[in-house]
ModelCIF file with pLDDT and N, C-alpha, C, O atoms, coordinates in Angstrom:
data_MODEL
#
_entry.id   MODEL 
#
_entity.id                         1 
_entity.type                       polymer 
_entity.pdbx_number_of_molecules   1 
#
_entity_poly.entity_id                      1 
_entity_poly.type                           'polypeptide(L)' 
_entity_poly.nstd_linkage                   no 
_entity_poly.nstd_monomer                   no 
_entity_poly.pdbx_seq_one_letter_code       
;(UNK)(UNK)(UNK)(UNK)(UNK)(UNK)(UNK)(UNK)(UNK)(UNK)(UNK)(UNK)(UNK)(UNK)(UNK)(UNK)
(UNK)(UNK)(UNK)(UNK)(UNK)(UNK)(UNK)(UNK)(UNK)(UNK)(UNK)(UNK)(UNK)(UNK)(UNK)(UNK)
(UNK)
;
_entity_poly.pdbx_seq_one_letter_code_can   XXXXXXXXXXXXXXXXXXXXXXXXXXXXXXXXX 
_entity_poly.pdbx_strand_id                 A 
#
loop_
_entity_poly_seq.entity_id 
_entity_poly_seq.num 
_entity_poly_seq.mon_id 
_entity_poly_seq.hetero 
1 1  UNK n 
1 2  UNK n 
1 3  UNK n 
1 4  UNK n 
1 5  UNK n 
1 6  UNK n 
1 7  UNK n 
1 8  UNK n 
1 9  UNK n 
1 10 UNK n 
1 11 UNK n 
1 12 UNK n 
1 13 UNK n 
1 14 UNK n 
1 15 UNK n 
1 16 UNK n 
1 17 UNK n 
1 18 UNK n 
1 19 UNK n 
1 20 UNK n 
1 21 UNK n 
1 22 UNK n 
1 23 UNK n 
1 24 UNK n 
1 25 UNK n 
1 26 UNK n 
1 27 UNK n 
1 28 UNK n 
1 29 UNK n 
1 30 UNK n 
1 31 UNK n 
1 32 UNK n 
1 33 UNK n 
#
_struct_asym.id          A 
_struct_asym.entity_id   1 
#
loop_
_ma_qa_metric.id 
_ma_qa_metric.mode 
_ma_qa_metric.name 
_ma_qa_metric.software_group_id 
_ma_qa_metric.type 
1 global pLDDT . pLDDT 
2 local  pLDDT . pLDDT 
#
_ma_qa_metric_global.metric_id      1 
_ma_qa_metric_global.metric_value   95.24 
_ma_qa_metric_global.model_id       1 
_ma_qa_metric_global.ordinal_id     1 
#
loop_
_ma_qa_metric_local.label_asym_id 
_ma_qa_metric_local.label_comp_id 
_ma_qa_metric_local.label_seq_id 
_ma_qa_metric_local.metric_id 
_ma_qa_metric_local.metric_value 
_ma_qa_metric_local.model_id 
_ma_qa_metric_local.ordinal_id 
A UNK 1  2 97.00 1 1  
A UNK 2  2 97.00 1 2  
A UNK 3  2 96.00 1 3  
A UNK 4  2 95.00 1 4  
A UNK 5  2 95.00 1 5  
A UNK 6  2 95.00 1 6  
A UNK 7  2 92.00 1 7  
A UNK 8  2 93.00 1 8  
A UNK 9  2 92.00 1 9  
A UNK 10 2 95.00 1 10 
A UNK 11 2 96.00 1 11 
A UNK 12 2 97.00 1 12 
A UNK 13 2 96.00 1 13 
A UNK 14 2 97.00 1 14 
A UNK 15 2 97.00 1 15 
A UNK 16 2 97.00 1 16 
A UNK 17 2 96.00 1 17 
A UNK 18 2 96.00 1 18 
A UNK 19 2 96.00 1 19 
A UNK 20 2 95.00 1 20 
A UNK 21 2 94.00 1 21 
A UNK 22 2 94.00 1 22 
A UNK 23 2 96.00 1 23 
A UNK 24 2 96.00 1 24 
A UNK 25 2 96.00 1 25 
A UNK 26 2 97.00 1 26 
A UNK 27 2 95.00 1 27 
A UNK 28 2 96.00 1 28 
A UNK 29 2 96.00 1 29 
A UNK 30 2 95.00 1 30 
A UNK 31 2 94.00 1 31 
A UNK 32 2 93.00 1 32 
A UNK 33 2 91.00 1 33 
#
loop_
_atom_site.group_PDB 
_atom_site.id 
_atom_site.type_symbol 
_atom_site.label_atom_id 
_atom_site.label_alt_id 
_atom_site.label_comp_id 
_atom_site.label_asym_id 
_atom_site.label_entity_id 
_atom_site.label_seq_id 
_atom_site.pdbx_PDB_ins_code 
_atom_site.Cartn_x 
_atom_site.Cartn_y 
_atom_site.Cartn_z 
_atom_site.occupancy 
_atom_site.B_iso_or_equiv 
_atom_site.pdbx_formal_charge 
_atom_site.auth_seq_id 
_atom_site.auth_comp_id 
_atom_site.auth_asym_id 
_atom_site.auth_atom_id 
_atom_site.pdbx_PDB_model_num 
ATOM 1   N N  . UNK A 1 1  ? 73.998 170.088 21.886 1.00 97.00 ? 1  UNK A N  1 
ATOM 2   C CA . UNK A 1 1  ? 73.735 171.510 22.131 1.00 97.00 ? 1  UNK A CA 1 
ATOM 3   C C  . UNK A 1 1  ? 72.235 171.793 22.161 1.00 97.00 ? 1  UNK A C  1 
ATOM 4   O O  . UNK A 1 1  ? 71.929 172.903 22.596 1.00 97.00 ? 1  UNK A O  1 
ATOM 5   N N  . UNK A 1 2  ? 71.471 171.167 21.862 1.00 97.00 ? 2  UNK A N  1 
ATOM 6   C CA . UNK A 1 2  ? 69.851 171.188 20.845 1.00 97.00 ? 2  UNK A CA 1 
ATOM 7   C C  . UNK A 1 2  ? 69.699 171.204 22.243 1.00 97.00 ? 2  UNK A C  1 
ATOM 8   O O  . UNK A 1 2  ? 69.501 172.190 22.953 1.00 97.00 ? 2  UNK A O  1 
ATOM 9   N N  . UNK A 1 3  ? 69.852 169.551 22.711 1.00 96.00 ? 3  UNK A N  1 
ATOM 10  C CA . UNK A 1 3  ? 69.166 168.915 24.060 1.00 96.00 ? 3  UNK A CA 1 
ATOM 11  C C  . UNK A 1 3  ? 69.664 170.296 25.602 1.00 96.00 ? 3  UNK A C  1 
ATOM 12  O O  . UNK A 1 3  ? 68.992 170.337 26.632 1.00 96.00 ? 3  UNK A O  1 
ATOM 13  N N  . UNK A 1 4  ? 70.596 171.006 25.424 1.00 95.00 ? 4  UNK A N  1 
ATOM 14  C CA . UNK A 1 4  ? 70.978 171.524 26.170 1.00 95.00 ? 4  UNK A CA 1 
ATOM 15  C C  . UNK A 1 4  ? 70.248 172.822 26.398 1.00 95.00 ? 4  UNK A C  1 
ATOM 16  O O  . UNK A 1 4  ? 70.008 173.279 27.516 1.00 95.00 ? 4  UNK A O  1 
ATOM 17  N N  . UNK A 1 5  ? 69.849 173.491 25.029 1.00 95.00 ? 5  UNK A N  1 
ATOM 18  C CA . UNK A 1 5  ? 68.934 174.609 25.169 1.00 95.00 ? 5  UNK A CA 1 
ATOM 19  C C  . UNK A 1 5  ? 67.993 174.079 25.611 1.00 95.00 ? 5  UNK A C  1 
ATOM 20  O O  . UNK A 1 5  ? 67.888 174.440 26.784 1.00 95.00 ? 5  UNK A O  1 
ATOM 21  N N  . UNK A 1 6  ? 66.610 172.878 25.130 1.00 95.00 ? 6  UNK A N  1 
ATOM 22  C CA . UNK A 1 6  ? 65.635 172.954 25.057 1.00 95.00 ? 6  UNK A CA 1 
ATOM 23  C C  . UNK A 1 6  ? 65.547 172.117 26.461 1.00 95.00 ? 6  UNK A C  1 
ATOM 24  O O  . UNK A 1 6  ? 64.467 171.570 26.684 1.00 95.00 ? 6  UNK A O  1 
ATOM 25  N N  . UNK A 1 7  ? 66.722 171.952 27.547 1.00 92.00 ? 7  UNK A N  1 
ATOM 26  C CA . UNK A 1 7  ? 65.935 171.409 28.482 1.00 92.00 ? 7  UNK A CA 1 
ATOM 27  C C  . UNK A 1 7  ? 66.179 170.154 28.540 1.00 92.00 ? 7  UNK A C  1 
ATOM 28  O O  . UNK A 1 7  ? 66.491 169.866 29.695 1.00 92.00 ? 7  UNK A O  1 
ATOM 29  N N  . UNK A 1 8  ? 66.191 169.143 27.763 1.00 93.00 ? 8  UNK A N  1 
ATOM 30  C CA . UNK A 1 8  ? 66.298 168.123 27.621 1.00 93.00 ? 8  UNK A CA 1 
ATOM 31  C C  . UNK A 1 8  ? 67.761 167.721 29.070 1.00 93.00 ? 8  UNK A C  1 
ATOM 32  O O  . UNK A 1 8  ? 68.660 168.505 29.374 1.00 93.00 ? 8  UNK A O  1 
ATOM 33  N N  . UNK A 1 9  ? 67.526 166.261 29.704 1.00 92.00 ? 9  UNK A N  1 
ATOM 34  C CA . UNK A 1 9  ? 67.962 165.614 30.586 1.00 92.00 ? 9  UNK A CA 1 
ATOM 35  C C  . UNK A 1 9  ? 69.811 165.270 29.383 1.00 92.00 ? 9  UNK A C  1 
ATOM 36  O O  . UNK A 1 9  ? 70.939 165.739 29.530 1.00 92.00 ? 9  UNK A O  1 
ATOM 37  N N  . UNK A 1 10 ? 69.385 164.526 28.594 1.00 95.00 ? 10 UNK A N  1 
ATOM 38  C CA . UNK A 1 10 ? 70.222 164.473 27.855 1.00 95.00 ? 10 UNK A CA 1 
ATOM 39  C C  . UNK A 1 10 ? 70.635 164.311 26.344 1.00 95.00 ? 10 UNK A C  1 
ATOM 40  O O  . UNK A 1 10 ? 69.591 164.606 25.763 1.00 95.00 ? 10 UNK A O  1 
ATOM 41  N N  . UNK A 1 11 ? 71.477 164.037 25.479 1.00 96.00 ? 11 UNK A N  1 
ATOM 42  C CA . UNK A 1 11 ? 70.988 163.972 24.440 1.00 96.00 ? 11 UNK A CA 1 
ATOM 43  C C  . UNK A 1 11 ? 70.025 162.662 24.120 1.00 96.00 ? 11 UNK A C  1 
ATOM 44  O O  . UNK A 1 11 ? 68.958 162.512 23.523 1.00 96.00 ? 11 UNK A O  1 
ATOM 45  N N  . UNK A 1 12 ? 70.914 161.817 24.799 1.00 97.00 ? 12 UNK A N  1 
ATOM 46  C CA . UNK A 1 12 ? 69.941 160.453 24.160 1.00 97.00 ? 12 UNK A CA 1 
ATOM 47  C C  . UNK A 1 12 ? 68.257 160.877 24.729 1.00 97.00 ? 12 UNK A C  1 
ATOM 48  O O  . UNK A 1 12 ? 67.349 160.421 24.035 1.00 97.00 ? 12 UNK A O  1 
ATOM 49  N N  . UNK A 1 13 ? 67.943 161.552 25.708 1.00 96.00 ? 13 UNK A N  1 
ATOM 50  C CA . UNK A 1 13 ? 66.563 161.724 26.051 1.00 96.00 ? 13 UNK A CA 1 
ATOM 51  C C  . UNK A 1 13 ? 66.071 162.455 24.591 1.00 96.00 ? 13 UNK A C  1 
ATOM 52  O O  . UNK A 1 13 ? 65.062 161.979 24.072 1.00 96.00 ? 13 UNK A O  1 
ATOM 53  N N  . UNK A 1 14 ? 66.655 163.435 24.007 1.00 97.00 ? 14 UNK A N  1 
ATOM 54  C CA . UNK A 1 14 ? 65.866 164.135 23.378 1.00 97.00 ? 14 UNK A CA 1 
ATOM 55  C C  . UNK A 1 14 ? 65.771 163.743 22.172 1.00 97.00 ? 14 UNK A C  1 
ATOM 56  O O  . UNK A 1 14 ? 65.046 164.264 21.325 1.00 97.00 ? 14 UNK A O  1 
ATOM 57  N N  . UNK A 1 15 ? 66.905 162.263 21.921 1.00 97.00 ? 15 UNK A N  1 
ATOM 58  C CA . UNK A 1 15 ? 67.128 161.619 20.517 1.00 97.00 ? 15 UNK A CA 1 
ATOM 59  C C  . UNK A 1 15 ? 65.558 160.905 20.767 1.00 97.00 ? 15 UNK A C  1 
ATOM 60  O O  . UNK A 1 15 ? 64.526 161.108 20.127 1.00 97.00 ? 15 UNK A O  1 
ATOM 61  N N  . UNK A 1 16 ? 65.780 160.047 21.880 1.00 97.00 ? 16 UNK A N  1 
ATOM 62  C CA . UNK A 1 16 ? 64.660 159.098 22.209 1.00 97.00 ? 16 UNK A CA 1 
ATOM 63  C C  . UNK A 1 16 ? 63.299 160.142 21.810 1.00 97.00 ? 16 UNK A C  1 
ATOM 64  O O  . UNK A 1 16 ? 62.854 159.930 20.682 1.00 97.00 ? 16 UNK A O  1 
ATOM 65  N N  . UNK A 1 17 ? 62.918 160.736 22.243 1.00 96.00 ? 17 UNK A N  1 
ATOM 66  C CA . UNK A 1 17 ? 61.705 161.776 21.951 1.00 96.00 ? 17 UNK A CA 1 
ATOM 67  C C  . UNK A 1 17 ? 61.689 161.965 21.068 1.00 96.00 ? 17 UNK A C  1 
ATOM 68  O O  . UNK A 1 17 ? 60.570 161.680 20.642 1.00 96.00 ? 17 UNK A O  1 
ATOM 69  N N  . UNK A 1 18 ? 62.570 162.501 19.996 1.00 96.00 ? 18 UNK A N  1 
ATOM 70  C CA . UNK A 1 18 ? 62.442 162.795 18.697 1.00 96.00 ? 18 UNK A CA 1 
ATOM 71  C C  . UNK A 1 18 ? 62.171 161.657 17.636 1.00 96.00 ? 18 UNK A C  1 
ATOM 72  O O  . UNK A 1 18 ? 61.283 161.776 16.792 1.00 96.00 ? 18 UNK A O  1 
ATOM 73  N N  . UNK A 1 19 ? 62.889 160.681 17.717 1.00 96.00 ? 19 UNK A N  1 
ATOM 74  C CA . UNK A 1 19 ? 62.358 159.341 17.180 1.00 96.00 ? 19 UNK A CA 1 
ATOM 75  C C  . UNK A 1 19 ? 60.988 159.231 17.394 1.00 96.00 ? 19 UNK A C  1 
ATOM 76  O O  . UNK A 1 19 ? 60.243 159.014 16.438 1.00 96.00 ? 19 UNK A O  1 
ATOM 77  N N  . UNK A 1 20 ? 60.505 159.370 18.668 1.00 95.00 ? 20 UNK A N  1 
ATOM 78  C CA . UNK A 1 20 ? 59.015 158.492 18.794 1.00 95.00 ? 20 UNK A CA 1 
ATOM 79  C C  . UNK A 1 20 ? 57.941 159.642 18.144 1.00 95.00 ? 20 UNK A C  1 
ATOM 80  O O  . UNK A 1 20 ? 56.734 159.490 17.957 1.00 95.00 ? 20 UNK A O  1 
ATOM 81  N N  . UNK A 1 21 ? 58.982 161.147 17.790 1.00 94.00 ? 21 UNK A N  1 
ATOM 82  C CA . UNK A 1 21 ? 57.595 162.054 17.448 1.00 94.00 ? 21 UNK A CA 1 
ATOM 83  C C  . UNK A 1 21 ? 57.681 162.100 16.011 1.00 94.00 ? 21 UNK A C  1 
ATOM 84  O O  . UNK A 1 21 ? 56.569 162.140 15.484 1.00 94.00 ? 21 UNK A O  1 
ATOM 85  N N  . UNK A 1 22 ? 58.704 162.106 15.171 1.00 94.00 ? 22 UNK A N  1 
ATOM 86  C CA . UNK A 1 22 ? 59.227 162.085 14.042 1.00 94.00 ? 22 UNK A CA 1 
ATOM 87  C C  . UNK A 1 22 ? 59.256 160.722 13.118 1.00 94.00 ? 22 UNK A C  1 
ATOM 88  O O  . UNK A 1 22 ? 58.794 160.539 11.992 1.00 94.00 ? 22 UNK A O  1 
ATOM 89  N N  . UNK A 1 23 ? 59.945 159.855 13.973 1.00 96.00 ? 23 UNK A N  1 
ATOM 90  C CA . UNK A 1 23 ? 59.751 158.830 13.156 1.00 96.00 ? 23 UNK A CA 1 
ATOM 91  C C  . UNK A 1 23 ? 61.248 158.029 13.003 1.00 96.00 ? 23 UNK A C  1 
ATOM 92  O O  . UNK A 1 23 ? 61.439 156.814 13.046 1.00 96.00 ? 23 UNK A O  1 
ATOM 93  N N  . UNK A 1 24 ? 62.188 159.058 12.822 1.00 96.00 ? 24 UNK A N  1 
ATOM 94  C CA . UNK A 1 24 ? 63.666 159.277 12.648 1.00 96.00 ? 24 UNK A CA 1 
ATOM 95  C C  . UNK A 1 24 ? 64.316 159.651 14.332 1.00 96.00 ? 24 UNK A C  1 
ATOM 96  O O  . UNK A 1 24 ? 63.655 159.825 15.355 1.00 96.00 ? 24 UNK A O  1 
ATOM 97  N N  . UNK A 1 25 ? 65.731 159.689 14.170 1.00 96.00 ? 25 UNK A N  1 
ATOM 98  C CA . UNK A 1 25 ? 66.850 159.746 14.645 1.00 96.00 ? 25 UNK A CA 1 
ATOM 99  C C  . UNK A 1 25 ? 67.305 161.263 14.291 1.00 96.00 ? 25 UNK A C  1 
ATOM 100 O O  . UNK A 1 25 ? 67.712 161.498 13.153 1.00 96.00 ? 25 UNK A O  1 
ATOM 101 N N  . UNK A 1 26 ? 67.225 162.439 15.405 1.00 97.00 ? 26 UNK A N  1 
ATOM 102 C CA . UNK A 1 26 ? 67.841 163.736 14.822 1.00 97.00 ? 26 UNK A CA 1 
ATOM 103 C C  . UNK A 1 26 ? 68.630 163.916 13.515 1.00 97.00 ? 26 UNK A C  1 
ATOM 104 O O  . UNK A 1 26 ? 68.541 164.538 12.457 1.00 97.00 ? 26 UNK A O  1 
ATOM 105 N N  . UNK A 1 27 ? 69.420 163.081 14.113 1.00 95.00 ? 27 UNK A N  1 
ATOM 106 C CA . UNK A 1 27 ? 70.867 163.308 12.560 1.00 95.00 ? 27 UNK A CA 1 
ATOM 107 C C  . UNK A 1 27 ? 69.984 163.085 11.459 1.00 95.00 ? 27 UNK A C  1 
ATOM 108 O O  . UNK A 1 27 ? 69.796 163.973 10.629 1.00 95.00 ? 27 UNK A O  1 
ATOM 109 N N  . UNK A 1 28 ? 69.345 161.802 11.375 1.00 96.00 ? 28 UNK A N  1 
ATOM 110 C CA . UNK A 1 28 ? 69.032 161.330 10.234 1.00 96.00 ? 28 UNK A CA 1 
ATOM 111 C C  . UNK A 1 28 ? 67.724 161.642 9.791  1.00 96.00 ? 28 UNK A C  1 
ATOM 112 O O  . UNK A 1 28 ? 67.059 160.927 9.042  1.00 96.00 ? 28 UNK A O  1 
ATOM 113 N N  . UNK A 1 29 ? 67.313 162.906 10.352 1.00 96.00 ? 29 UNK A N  1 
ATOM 114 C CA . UNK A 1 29 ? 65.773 163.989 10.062 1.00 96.00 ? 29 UNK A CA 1 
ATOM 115 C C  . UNK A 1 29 ? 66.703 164.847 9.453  1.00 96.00 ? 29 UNK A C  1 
ATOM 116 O O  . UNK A 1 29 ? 66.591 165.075 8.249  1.00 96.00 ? 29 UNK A O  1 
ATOM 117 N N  . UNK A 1 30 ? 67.772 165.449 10.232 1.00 95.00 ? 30 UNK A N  1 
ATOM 118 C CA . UNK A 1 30 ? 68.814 166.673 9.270  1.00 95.00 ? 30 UNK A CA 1 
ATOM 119 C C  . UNK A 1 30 ? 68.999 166.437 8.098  1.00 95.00 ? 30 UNK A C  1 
ATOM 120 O O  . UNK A 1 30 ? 68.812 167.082 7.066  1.00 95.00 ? 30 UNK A O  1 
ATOM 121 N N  . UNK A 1 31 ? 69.559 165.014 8.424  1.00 94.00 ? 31 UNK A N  1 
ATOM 122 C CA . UNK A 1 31 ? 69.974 164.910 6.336  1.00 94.00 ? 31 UNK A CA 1 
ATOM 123 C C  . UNK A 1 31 ? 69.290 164.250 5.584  1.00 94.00 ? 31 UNK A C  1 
ATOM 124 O O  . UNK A 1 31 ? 69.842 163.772 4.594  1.00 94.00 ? 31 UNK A O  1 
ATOM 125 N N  . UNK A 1 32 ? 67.675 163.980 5.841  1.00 93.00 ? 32 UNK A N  1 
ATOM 126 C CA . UNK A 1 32 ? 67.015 163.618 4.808  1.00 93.00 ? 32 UNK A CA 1 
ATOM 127 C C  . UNK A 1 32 ? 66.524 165.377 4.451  1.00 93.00 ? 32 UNK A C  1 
ATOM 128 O O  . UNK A 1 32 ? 66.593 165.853 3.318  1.00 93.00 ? 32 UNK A O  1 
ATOM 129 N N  . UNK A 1 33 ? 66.182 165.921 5.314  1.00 91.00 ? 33 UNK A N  1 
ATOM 130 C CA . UNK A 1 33 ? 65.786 167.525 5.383  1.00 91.00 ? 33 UNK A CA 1 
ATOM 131 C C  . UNK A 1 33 ? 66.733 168.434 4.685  1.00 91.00 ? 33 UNK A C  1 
ATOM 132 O O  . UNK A 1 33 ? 66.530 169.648 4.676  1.00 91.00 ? 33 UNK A O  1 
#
């Protein structure tokens, strides 16, 4: 749903992006957060 508002191609695009800016894997930024 995330990847769908913000544009994103797909989820794995916006997983991939988020890993390389974060460090983490969406899910696993949520539940350390």
């Amino acid at each position: 749903e995330i990847a769908a508002i913000l544009g994103f191609d797909s989820p794995y695009h916006l997983s991939a992006q988020f890993k390389g800016y974060s460090g983490l894997a969406p899910d696993r930024w949520r539940r350390r957060l």
